[in-house]
PDB file of N, CA and C in Angstrom:
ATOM      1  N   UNK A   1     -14.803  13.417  13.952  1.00  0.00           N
ATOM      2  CA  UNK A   1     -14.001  13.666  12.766  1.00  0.00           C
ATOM      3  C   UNK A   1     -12.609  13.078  12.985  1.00  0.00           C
ATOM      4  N   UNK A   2     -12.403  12.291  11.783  1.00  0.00           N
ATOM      5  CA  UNK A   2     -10.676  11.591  12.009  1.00  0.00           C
ATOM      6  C   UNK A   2      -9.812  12.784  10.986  1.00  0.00           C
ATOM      7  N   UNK A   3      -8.715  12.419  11.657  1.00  0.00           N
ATOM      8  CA  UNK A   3      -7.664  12.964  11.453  1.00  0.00           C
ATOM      9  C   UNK A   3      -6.867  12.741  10.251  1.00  0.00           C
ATOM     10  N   UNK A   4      -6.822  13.675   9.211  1.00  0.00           N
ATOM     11  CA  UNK A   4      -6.386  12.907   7.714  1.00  0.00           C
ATOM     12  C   UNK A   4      -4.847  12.365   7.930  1.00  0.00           C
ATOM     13  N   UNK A   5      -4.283  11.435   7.356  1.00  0.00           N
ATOM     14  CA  UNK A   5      -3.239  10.646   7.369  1.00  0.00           C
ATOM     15  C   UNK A   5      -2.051  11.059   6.664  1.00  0.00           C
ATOM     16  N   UNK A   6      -1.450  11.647   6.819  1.00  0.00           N
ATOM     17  CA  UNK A   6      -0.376  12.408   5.934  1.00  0.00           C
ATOM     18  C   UNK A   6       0.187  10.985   4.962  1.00  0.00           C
ATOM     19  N   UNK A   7       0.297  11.270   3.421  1.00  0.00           N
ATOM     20  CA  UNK A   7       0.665  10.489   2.434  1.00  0.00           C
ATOM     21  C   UNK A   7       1.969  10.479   2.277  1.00  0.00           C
ATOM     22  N   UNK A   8       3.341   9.475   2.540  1.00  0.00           N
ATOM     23  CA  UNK A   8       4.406   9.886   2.202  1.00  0.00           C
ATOM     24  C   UNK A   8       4.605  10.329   0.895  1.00  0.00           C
ATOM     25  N   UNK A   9       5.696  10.960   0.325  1.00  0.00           N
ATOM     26  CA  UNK A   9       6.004  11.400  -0.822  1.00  0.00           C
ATOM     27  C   UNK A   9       6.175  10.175  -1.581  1.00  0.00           C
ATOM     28  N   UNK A  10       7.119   9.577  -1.430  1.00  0.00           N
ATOM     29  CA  UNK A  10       7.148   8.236  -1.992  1.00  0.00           C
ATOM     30  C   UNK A  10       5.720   7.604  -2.754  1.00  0.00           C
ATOM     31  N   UNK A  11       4.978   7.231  -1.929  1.00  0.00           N
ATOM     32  CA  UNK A  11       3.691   6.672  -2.172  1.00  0.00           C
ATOM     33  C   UNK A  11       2.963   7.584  -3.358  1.00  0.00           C
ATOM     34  N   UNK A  12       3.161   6.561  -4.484  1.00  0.00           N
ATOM     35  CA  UNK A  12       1.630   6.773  -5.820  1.00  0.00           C
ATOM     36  C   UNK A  12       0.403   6.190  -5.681  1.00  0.00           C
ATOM     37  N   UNK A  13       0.026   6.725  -6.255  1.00  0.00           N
ATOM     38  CA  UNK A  13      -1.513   5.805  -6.753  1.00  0.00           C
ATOM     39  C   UNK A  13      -0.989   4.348  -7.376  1.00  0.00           C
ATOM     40  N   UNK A  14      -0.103   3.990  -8.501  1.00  0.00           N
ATOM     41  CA  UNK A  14       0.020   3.065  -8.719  1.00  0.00           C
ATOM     42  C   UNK A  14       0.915   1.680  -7.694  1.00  0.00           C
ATOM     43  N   UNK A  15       1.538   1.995  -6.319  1.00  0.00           N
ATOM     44  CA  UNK A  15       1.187   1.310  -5.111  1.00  0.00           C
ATOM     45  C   UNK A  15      -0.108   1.131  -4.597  1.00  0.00           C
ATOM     46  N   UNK A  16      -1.153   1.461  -4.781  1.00  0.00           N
ATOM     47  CA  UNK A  16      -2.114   2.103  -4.070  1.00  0.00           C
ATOM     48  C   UNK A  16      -3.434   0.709  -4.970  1.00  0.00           C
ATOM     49  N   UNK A  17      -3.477   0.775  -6.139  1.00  0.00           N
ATOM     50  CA  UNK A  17      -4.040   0.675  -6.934  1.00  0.00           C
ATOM     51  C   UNK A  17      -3.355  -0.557  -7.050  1.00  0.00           C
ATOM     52  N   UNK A  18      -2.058  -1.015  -6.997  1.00  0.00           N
ATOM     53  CA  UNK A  18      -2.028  -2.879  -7.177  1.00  0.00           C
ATOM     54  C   UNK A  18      -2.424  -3.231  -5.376  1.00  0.00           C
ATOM     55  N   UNK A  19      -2.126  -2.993  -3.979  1.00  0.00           N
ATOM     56  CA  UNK A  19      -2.416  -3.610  -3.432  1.00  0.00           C
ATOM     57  C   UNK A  19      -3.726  -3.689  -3.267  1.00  0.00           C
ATOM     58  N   UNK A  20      -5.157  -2.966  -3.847  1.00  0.00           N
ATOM     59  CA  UNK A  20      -6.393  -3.192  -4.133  1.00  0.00           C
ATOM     60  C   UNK A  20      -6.490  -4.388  -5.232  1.00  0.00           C
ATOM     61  N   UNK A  21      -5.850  -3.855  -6.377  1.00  0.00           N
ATOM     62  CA  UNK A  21      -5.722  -5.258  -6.543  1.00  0.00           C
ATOM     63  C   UNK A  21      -5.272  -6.882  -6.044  1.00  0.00           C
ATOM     64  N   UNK A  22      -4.375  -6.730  -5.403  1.00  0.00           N
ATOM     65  CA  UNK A  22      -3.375  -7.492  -4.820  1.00  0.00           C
ATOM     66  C   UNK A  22      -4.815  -7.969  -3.789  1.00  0.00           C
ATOM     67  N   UNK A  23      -5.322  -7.683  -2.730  1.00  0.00           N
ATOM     68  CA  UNK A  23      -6.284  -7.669  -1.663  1.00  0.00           C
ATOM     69  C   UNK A  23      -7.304  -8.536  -2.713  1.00  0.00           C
ATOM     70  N   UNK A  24      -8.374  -7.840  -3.781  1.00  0.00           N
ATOM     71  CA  UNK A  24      -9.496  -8.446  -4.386  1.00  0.00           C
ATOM     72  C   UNK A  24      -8.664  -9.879  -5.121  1.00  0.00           C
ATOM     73  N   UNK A  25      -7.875 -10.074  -5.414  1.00  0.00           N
ATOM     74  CA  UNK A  25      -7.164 -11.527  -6.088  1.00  0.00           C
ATOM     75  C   UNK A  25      -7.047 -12.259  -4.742  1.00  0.00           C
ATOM     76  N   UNK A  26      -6.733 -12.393  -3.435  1.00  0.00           N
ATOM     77  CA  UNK A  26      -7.120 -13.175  -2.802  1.00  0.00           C
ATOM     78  C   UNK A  26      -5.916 -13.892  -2.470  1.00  0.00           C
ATOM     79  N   UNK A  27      -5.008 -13.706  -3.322  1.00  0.00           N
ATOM     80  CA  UNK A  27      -3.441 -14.266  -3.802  1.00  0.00           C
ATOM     81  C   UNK A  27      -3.061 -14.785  -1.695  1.00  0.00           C
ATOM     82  N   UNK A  28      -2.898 -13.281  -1.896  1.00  0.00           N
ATOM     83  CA  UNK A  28      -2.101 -13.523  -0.427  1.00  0.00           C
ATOM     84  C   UNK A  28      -2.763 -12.363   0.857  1.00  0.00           C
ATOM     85  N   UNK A  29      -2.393 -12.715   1.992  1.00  0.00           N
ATOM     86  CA  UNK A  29      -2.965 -12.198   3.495  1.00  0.00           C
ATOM     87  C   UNK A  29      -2.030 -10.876   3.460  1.00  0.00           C
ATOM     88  N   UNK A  30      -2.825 -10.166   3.516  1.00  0.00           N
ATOM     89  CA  UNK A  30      -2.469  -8.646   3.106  1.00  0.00           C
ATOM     90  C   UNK A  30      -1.044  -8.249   3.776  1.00  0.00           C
ATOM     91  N   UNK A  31      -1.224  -8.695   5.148  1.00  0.00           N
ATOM     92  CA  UNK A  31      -0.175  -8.503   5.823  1.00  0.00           C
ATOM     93  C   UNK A  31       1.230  -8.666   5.485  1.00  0.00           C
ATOM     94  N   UNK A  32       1.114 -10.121   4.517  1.00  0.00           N
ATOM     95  CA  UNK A  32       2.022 -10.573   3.622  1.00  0.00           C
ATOM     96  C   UNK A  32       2.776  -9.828   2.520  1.00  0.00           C
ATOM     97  N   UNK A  33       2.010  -8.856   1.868  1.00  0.00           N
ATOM     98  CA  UNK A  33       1.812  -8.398   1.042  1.00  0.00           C
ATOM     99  C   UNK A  33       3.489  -7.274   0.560  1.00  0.00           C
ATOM    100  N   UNK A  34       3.904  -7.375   1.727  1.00  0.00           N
ATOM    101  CA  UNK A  34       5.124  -6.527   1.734  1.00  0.00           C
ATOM    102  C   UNK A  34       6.301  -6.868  -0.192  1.00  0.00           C
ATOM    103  N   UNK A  35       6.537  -8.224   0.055  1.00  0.00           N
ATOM    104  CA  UNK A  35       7.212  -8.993  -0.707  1.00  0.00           C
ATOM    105  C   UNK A  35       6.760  -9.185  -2.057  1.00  0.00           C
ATOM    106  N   UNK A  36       5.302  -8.877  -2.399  1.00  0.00           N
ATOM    107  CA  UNK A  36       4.922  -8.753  -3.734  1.00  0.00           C
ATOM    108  C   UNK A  36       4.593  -7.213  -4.157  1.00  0.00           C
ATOM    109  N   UNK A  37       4.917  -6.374  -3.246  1.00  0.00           N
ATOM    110  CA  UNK A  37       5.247  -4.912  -3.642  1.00  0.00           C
ATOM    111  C   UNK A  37       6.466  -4.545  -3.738  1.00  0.00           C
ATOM    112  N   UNK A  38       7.635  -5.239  -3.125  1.00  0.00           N
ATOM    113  CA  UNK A  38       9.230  -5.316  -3.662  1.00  0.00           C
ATOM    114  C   UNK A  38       9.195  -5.695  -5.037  1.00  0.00           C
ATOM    115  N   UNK A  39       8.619  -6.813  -5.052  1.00  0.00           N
ATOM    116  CA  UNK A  39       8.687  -7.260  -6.753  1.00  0.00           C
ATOM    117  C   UNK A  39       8.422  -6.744  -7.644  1.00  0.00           C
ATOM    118  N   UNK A  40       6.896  -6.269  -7.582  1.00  0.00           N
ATOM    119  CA  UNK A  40       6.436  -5.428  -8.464  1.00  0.00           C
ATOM    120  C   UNK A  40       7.106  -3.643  -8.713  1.00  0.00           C
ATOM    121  N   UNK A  41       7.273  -3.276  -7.914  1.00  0.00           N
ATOM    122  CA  UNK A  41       7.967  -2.067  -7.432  1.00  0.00           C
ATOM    123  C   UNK A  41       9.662  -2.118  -7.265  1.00  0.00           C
ATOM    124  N   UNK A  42      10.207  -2.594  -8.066  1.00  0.00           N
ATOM    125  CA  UNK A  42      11.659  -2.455  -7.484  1.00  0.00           C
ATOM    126  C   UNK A  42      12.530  -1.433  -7.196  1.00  0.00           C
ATOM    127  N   UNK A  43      11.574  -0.193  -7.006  1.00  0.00           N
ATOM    128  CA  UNK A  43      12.083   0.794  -6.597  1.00  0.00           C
ATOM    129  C   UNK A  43      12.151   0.688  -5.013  1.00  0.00           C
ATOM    130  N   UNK A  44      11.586  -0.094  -4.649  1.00  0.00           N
ATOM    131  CA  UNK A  44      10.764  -0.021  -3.128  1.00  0.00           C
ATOM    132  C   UNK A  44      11.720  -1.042  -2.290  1.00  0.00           C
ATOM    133  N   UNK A  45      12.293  -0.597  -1.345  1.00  0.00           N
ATOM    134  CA  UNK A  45      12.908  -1.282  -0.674  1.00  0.00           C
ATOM    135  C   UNK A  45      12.457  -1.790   0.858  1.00  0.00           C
ATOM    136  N   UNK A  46      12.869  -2.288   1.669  1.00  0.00           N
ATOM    137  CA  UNK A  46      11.782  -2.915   2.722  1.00  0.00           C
ATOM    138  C   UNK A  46      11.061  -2.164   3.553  1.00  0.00           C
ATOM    139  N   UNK A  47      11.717  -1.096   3.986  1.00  0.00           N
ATOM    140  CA  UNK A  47      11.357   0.051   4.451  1.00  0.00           C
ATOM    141  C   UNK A  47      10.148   0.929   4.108  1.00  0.00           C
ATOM    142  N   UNK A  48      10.383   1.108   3.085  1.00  0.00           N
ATOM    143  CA  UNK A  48       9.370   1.649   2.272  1.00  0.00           C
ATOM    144  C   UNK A  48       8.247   0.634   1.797  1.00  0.00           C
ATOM    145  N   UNK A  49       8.414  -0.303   1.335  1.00  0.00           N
ATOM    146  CA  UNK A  49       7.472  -1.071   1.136  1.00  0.00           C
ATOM    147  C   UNK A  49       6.418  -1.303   2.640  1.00  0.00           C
ATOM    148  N   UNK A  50       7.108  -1.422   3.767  1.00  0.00           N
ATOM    149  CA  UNK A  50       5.917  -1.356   5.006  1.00  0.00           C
ATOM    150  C   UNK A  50       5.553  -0.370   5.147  1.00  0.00           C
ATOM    151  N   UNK A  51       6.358   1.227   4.802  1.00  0.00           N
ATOM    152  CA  UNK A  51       5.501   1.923   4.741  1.00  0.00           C
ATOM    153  C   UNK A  51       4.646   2.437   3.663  1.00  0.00           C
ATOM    154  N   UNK A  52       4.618   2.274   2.158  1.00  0.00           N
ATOM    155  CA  UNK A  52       3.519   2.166   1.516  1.00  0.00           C
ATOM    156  C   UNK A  52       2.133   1.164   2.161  1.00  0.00           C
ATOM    157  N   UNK A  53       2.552   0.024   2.188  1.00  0.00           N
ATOM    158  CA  UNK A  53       1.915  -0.936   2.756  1.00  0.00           C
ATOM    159  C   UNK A  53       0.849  -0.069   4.162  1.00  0.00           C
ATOM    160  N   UNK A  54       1.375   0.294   5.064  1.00  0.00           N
ATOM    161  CA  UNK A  54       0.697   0.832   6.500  1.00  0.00           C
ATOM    162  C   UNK A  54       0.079   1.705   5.960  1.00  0.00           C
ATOM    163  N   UNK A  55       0.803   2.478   4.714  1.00  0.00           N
ATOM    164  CA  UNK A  55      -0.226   3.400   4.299  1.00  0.00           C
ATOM    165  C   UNK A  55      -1.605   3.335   3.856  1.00  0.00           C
ATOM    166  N   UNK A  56      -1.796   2.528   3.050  1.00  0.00           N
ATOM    167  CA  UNK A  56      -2.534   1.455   2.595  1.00  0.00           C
ATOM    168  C   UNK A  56      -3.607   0.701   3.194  1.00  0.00           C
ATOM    169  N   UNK A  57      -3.134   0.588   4.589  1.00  0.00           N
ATOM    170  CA  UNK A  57      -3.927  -0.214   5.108  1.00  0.00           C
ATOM    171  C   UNK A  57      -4.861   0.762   6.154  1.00  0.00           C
ATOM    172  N   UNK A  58      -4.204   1.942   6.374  1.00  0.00           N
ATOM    173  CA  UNK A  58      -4.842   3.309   7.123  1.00  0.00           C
ATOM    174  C   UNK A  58      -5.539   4.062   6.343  1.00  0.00           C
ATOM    175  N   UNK A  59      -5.448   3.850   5.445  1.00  0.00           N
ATOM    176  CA  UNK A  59      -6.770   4.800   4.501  1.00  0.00           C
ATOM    177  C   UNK A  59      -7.676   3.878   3.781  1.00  0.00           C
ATOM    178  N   UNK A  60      -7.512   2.582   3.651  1.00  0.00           N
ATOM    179  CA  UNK A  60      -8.290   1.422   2.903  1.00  0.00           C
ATOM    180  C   UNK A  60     -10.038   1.957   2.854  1.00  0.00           C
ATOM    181  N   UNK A  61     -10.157   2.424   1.843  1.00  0.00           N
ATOM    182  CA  UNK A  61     -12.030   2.664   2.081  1.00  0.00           C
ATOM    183  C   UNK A  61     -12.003   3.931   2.328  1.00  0.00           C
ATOM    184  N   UNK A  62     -10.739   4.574   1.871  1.00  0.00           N
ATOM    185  CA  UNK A  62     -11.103   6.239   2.125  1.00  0.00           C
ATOM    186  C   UNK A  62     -10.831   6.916   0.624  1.00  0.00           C
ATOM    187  N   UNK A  63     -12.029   7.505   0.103  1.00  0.00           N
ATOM    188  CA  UNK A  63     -11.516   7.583  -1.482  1.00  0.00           C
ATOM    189  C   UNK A  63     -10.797   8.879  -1.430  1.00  0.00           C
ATOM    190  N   UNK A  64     -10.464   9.437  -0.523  1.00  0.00           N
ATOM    191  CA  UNK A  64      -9.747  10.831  -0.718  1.00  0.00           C
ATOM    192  C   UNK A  64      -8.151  10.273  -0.466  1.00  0.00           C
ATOM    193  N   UNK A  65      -7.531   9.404  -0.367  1.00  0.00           N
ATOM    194  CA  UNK A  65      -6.211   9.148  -0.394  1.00  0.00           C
ATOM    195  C   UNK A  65      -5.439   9.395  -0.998  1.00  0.00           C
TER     196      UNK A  65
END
């Protein structure tokens, strides 16, 4: 049994829900991905954007997120 991932407060579903999108478009290497969640999100500053992002990438395929 893994260990559930605590969700920052910050982090919505609608971060959550464009980098799935963002990933299936193919656009860019996920890793990358920091800089088109600033854009889209201009609430999100760099900080936060890697950590939405890490978030993201630690629950990927977990539908309870």
């Amino acid at each position: 049994m893994t260990e559930a991932i605590e969700r920052p407060s910050f982090v919505n579903d609608a971060h959550l829900d464009f980098l799935d999108g963002l990933k299936d478009s193919g656009i860019t290497n996920m890793l990358g991905s920091r800089s088109y969640l600033m854009e889209e999100f201009e609430e999100l500053g760099e900080d936060e954007a890697k950590k939405v992002l890490s978030y993201w990438m630690e629950t990927f395929g977990d539908s309870s997120r």
